[in-house]
PDB file of N, CA and C in Angstrom:
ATOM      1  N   UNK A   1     -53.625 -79.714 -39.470  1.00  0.00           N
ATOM      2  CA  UNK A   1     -53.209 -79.265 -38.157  1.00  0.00           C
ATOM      3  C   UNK A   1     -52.187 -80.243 -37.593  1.00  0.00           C
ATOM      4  N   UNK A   2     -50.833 -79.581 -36.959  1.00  0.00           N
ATOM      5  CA  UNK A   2     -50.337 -80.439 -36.947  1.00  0.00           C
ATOM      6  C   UNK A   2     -50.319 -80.688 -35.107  1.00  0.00           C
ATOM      7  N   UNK A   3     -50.090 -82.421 -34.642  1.00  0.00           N
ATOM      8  CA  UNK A   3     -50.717 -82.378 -33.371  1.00  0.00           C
ATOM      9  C   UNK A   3     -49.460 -81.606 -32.617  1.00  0.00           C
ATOM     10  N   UNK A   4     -49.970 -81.866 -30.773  1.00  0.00           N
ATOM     11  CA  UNK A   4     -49.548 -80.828 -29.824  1.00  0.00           C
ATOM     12  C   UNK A   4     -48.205 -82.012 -29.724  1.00  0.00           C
ATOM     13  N   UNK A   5     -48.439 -82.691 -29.830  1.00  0.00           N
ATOM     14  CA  UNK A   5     -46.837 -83.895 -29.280  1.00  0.00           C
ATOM     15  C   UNK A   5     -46.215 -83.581 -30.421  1.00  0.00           C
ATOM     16  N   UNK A   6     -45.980 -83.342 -31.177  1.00  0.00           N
ATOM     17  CA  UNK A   6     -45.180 -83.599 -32.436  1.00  0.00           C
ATOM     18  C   UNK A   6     -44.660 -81.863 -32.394  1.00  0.00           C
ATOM     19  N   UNK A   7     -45.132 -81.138 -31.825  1.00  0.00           N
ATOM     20  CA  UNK A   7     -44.911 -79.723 -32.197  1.00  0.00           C
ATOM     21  C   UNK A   7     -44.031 -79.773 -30.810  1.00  0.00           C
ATOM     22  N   UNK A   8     -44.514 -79.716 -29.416  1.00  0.00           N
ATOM     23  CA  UNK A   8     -43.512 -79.990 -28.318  1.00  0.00           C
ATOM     24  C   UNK A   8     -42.400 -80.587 -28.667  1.00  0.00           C
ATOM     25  N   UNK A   9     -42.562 -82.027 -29.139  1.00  0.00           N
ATOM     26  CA  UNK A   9     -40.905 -82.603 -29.395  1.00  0.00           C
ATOM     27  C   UNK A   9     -39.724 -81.674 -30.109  1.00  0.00           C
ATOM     28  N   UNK A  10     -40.839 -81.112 -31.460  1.00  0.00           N
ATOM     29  CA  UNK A  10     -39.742 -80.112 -32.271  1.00  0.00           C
ATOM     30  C   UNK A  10     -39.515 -79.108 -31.466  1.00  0.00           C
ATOM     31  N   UNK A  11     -39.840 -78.646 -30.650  1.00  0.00           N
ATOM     32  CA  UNK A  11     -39.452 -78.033 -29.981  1.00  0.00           C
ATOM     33  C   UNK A  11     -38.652 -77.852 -28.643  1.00  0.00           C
ATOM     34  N   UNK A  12     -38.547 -78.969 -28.406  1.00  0.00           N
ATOM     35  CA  UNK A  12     -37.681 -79.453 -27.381  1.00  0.00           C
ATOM     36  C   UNK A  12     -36.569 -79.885 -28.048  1.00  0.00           C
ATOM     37  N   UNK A  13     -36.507 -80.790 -29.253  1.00  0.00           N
ATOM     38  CA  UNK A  13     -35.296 -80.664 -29.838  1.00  0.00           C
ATOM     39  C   UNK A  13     -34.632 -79.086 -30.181  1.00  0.00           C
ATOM     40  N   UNK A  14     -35.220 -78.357 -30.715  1.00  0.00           N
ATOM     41  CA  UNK A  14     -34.580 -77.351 -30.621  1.00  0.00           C
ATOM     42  C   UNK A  14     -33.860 -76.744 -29.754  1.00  0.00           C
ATOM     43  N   UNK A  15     -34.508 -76.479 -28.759  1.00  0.00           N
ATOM     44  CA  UNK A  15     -34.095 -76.152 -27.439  1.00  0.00           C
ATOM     45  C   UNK A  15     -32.835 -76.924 -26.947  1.00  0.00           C
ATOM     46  N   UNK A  16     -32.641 -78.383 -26.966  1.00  0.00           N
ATOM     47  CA  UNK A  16     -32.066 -79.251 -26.408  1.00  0.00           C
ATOM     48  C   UNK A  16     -30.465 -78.347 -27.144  1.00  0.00           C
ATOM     49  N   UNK A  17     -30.933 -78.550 -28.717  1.00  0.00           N
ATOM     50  CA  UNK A  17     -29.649 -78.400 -29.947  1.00  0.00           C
ATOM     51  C   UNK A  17     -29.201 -76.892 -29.021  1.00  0.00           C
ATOM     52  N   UNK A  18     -29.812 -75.728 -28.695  1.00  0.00           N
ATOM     53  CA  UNK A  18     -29.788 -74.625 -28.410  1.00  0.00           C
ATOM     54  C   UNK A  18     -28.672 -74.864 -26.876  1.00  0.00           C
ATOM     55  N   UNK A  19     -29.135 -75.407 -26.240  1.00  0.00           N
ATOM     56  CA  UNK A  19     -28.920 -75.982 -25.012  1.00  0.00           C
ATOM     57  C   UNK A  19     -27.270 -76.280 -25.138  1.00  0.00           C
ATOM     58  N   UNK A  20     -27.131 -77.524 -25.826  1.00  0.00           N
ATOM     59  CA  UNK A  20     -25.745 -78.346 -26.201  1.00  0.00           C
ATOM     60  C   UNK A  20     -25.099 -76.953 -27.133  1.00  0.00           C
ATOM     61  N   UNK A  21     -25.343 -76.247 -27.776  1.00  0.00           N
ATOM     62  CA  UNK A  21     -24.434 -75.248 -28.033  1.00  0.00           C
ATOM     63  C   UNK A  21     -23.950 -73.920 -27.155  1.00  0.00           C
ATOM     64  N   UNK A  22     -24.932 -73.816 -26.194  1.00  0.00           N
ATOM     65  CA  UNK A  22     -24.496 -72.926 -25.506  1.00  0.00           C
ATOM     66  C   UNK A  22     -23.176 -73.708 -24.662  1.00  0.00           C
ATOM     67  N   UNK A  23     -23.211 -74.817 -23.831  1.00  0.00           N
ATOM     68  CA  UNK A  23     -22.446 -75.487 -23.372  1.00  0.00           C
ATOM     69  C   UNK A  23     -21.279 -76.108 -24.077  1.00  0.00           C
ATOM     70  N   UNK A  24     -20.876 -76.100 -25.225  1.00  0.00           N
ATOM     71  CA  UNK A  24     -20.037 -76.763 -25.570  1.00  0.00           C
ATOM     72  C   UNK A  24     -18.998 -75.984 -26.489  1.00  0.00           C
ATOM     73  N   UNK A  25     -20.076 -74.831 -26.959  1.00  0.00           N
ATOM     74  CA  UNK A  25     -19.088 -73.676 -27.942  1.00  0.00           C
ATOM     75  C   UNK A  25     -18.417 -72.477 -27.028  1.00  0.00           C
ATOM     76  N   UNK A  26     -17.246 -72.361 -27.595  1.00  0.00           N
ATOM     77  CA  UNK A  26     -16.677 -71.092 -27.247  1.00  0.00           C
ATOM     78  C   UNK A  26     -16.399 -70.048 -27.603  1.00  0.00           C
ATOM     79  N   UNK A  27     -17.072 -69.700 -29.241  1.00  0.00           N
ATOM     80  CA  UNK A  27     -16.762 -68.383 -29.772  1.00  0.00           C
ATOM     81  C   UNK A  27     -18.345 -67.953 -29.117  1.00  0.00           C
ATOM     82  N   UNK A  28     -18.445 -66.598 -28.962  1.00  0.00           N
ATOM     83  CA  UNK A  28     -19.520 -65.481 -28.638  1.00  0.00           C
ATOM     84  C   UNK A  28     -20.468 -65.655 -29.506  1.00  0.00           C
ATOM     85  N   UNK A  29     -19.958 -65.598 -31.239  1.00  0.00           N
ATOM     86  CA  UNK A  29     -20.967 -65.853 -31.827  1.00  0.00           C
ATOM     87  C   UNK A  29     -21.997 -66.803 -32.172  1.00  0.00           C
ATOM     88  N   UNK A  30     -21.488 -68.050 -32.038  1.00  0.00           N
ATOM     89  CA  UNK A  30     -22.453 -69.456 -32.016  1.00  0.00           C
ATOM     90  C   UNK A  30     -22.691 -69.459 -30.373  1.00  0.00           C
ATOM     91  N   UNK A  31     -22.607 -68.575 -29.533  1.00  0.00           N
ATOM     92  CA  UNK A  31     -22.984 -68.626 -28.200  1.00  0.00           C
ATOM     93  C   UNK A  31     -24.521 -67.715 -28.422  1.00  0.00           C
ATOM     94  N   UNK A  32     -24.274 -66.740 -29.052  1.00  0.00           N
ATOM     95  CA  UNK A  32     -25.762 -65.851 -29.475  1.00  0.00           C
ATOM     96  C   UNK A  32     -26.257 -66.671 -29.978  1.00  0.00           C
ATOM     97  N   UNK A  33     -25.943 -67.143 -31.124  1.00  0.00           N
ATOM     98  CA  UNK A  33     -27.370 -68.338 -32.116  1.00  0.00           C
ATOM     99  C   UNK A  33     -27.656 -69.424 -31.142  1.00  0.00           C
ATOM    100  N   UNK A  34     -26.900 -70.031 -30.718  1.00  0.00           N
ATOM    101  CA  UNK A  34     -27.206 -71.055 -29.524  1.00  0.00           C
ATOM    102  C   UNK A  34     -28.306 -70.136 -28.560  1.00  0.00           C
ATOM    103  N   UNK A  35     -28.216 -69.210 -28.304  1.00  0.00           N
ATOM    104  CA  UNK A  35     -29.301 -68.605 -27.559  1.00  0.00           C
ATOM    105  C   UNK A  35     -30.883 -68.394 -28.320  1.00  0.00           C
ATOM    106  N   UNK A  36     -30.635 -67.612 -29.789  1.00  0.00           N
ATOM    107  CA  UNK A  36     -31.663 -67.867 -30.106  1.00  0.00           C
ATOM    108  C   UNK A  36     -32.102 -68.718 -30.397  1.00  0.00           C
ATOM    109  N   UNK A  37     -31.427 -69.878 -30.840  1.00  0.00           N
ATOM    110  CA  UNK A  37     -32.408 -71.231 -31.269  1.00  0.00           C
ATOM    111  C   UNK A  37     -32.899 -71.597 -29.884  1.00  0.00           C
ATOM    112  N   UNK A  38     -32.706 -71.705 -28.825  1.00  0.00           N
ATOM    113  CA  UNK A  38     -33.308 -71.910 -27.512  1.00  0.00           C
ATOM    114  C   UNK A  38     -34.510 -71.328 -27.968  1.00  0.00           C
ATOM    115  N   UNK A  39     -34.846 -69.673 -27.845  1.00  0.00           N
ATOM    116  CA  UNK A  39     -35.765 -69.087 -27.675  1.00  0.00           C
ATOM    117  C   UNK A  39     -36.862 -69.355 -28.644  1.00  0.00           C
ATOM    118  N   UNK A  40     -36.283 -69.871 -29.687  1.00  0.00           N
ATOM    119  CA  UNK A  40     -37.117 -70.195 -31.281  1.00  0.00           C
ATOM    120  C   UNK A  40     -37.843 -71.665 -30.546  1.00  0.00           C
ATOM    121  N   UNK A  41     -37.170 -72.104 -29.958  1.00  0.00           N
ATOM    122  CA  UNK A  41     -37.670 -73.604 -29.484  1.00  0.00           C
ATOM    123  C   UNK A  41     -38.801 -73.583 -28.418  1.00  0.00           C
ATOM    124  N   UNK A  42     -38.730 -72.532 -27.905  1.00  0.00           N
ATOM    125  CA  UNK A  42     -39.814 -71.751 -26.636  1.00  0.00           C
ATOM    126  C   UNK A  42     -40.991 -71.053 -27.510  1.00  0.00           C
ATOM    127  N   UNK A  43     -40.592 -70.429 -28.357  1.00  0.00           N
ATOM    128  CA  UNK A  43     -41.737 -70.029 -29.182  1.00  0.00           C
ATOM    129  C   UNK A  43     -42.360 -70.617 -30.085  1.00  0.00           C
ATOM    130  N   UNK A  44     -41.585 -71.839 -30.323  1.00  0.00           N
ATOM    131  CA  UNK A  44     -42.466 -73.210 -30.909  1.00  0.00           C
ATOM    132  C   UNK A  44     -43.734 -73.549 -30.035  1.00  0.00           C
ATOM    133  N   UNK A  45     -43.196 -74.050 -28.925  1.00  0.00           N
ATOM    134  CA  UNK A  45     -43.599 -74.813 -27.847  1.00  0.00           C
ATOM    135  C   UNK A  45     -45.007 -73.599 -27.486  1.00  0.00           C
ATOM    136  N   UNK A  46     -45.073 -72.199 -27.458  1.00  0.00           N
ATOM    137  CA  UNK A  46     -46.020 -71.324 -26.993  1.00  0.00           C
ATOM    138  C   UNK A  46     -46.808 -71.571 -28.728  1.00  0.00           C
ATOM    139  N   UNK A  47     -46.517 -71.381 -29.767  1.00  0.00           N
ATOM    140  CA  UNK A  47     -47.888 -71.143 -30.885  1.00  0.00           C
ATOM    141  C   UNK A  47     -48.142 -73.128 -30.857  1.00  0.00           C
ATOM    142  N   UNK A  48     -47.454 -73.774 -30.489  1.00  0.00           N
ATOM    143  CA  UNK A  48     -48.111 -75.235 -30.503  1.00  0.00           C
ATOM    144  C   UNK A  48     -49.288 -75.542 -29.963  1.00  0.00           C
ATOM    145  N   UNK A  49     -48.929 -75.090 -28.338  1.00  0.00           N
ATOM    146  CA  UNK A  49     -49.938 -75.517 -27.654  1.00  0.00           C
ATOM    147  C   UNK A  49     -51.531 -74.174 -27.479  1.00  0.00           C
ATOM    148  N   UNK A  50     -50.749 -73.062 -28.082  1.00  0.00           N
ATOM    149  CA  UNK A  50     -51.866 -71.839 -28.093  1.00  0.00           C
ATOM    150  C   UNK A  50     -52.859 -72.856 -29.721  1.00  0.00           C
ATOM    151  N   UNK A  51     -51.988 -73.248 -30.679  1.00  0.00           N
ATOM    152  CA  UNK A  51     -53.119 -73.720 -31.354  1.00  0.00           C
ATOM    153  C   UNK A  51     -53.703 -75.001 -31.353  1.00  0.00           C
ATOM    154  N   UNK A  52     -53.644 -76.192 -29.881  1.00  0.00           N
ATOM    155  CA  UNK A  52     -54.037 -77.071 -29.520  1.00  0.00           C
ATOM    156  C   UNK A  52     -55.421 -76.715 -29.533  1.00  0.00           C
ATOM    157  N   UNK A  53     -55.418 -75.269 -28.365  1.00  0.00           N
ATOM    158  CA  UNK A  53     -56.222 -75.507 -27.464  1.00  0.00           C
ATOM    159  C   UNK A  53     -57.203 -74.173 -28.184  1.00  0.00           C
ATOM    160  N   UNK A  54     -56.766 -73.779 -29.454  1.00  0.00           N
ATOM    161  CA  UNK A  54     -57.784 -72.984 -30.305  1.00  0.00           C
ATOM    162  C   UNK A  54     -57.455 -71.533 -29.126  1.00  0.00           C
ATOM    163  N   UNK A  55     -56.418 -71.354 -28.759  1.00  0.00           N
ATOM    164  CA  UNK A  55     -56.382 -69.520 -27.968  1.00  0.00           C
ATOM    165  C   UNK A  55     -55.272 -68.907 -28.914  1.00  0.00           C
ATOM    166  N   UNK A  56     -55.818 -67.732 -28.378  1.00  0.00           N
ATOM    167  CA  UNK A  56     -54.787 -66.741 -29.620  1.00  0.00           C
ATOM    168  C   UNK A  56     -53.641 -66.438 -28.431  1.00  0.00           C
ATOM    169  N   UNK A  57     -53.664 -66.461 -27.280  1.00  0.00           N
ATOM    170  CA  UNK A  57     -52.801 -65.932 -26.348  1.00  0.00           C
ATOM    171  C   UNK A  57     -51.503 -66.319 -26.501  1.00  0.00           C
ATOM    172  N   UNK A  58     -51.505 -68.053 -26.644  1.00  0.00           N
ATOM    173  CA  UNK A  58     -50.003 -68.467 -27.377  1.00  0.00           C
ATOM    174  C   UNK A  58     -49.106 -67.759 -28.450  1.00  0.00           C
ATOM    175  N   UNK A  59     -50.141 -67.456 -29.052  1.00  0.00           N
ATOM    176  CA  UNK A  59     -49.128 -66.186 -30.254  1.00  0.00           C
ATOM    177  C   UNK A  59     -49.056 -65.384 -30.439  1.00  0.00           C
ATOM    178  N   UNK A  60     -50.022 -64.667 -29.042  1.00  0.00           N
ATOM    179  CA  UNK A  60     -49.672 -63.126 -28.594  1.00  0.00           C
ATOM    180  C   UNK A  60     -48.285 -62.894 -28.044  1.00  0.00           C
ATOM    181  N   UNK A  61     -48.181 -64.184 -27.129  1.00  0.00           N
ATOM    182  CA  UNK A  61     -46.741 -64.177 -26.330  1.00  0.00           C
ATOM    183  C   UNK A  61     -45.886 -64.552 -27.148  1.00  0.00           C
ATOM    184  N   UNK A  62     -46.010 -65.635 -27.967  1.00  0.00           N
ATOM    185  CA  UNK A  62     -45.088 -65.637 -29.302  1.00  0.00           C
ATOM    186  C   UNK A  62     -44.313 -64.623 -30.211  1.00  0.00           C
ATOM    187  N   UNK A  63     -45.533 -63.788 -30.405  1.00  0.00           N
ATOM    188  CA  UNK A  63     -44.960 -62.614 -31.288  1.00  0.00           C
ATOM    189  C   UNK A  63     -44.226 -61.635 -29.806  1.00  0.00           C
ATOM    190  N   UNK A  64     -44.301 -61.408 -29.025  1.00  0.00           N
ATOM    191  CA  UNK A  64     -43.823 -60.279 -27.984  1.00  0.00           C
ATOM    192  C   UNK A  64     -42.302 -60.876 -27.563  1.00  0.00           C
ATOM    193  N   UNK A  65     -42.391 -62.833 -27.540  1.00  0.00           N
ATOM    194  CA  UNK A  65     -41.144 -63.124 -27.397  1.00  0.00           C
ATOM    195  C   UNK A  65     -40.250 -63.063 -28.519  1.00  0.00           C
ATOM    196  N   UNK A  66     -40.874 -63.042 -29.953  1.00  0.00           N
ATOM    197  CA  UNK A  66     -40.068 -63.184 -30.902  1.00  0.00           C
ATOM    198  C   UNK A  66     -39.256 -61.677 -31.176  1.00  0.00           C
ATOM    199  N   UNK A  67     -40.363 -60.409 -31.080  1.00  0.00           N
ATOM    200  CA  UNK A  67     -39.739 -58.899 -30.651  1.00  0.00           C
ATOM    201  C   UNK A  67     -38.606 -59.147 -29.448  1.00  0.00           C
ATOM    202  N   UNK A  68     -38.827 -59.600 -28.362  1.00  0.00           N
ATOM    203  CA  UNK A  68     -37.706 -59.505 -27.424  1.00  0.00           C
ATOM    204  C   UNK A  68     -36.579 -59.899 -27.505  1.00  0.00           C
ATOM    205  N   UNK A  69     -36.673 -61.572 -28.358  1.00  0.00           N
ATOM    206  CA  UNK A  69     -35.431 -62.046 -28.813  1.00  0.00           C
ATOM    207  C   UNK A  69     -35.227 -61.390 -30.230  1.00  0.00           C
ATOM    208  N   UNK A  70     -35.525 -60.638 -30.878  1.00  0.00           N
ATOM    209  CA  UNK A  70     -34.928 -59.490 -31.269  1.00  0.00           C
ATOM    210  C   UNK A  70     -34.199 -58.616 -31.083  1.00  0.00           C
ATOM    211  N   UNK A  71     -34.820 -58.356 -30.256  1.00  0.00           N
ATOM    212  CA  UNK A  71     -33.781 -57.000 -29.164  1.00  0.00           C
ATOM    213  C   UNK A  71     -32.847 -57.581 -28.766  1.00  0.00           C
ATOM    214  N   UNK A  72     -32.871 -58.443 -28.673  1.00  0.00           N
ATOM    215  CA  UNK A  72     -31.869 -59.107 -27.334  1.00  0.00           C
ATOM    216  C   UNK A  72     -30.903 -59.398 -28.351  1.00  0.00           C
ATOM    217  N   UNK A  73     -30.996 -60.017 -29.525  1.00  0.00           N
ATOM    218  CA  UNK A  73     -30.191 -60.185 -30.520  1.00  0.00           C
ATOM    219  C   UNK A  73     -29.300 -58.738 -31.042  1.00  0.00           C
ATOM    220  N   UNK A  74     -29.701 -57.901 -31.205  1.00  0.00           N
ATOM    221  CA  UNK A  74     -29.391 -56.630 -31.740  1.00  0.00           C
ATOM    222  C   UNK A  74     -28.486 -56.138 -30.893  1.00  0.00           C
ATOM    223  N   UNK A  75     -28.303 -55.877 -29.736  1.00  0.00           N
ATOM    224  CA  UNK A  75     -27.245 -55.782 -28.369  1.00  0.00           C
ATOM    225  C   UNK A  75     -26.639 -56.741 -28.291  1.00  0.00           C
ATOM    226  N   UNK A  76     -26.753 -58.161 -28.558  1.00  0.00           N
ATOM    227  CA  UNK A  76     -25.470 -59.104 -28.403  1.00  0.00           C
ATOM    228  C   UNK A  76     -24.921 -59.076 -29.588  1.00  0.00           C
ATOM    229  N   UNK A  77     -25.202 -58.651 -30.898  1.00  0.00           N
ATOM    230  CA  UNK A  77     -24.292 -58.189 -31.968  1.00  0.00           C
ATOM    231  C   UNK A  77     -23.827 -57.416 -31.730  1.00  0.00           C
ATOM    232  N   UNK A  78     -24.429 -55.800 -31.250  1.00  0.00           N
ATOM    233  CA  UNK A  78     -23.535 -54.992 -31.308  1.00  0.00           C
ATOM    234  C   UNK A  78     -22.396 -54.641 -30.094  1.00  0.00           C
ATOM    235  N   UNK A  79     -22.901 -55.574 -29.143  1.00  0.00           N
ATOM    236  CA  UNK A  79     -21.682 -55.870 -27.744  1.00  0.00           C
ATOM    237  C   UNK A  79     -20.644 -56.995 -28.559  1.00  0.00           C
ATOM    238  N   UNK A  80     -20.689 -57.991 -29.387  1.00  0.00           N
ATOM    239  CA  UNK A  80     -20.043 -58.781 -30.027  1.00  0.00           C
ATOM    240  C   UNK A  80     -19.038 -57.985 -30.959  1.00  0.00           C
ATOM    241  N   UNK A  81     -19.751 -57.017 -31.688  1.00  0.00           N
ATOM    242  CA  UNK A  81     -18.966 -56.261 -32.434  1.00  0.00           C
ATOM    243  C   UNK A  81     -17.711 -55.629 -32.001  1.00  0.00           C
ATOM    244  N   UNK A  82     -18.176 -54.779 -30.828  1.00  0.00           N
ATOM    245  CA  UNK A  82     -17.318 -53.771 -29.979  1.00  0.00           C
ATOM    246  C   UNK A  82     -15.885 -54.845 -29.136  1.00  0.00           C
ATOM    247  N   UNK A  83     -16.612 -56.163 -28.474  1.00  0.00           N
ATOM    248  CA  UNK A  83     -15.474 -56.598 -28.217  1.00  0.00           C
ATOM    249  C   UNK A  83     -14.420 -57.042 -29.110  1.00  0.00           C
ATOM    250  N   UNK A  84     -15.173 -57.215 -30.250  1.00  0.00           N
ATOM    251  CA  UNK A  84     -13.822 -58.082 -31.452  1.00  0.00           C
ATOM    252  C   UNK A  84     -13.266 -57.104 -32.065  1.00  0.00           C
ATOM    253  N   UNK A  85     -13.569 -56.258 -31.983  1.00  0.00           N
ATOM    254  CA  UNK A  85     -12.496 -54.782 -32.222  1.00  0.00           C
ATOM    255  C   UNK A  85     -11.893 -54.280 -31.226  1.00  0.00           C
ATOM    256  N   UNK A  86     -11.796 -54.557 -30.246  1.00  0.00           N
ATOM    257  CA  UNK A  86     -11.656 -53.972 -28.784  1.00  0.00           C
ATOM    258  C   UNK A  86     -10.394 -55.360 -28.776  1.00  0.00           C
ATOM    259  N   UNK A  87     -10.411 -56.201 -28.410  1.00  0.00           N
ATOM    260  CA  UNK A  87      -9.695 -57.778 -28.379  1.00  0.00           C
ATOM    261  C   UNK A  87      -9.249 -58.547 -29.525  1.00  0.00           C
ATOM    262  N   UNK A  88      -9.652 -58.391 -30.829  1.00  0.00           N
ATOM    263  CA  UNK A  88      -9.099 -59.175 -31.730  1.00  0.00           C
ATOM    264  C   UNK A  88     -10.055 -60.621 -31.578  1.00  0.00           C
ATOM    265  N   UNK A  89     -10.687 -60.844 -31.142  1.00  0.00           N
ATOM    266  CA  UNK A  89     -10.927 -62.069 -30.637  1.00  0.00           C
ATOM    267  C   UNK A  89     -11.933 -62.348 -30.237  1.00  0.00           C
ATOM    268  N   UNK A  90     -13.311 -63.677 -30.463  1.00  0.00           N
ATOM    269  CA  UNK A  90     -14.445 -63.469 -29.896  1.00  0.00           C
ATOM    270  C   UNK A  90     -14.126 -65.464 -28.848  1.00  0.00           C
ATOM    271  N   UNK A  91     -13.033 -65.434 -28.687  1.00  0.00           N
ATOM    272  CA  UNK A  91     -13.031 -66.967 -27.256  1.00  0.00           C
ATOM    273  C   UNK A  91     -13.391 -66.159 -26.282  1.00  0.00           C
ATOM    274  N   UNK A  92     -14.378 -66.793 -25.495  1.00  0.00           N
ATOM    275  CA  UNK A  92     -14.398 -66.936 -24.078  1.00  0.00           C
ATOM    276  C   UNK A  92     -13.543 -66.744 -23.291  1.00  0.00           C
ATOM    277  N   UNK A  93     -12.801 -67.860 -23.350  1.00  0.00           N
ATOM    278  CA  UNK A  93     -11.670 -68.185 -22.890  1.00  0.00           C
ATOM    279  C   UNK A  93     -10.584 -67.007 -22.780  1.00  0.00           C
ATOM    280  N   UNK A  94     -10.290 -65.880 -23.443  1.00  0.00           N
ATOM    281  CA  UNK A  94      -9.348 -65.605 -23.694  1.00  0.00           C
ATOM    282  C   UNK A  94      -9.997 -63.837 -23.287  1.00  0.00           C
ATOM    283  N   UNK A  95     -11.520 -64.134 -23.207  1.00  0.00           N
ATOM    284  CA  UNK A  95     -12.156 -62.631 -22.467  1.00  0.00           C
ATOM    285  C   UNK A  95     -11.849 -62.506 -21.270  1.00  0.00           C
ATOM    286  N   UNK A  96     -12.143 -63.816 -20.722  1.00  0.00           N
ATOM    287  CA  UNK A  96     -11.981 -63.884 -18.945  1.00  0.00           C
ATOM    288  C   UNK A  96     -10.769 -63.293 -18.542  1.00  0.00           C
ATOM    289  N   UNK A  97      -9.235 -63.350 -19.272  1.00  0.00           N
ATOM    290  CA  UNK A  97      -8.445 -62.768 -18.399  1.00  0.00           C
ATOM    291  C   UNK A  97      -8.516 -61.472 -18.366  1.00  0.00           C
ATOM    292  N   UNK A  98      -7.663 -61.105 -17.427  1.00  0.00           N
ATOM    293  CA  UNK A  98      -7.528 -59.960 -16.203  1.00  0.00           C
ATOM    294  C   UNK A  98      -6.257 -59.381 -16.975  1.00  0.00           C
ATOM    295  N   UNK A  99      -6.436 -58.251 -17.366  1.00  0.00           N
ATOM    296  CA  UNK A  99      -5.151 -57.360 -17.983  1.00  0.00           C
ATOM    297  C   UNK A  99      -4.816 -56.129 -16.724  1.00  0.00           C
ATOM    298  N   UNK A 100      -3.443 -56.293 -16.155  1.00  0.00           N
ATOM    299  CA  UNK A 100      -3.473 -54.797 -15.570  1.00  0.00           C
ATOM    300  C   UNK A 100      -2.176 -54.240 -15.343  1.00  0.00           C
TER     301      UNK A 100
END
């Protein structure tokens, strides 16, 4: 079993790594994985401490968050898709302007 500190940290590193990529990248697509590794780092942190404390509830919510960041993944591909055919292009930077 592995302990509750050691499973939090990995999981806060994750999160952190998740964190520093959302902030620092500018293509769309390492902006999605930067999102899910966040969420992977949250669902660490929920089956860690659900199996500290011997409850199944941690990985009830685990599995329901891991379905959601599913979904959530599946629409930011296929909104990712549509704009880079739509724009040529997945910068940030270069979505924000104003065409008219």
């Amino acid at each position: 079993m592995i302990p509750l500190m050691d499973g939090l940290i990995f999981a806060s590193f994750l999160f952190v790594i998740g964190l520093l990529g959302v902030m620092i990248r500018r293509n769309l697509l390492f902006l999605l994985l930067s999102l899910v590794i966040m969420n992977m780092g949250a669902i660490i942190a929920l089956v860690a401490a659900g199996s500290h404390w011997q409850q199944f509830d941690g990985q009830m919510i685990a599995i329901l968050t891991m379905s959601t960041t599913l979904a959530e993944s599946i629409v930011g591909l296929t909104l990712l898709i549509k704009i880079f055919f739509r724009r040529k292009t997945l910068n940030i930077d270069s979505l924000s302007e104003m065409k008219g």
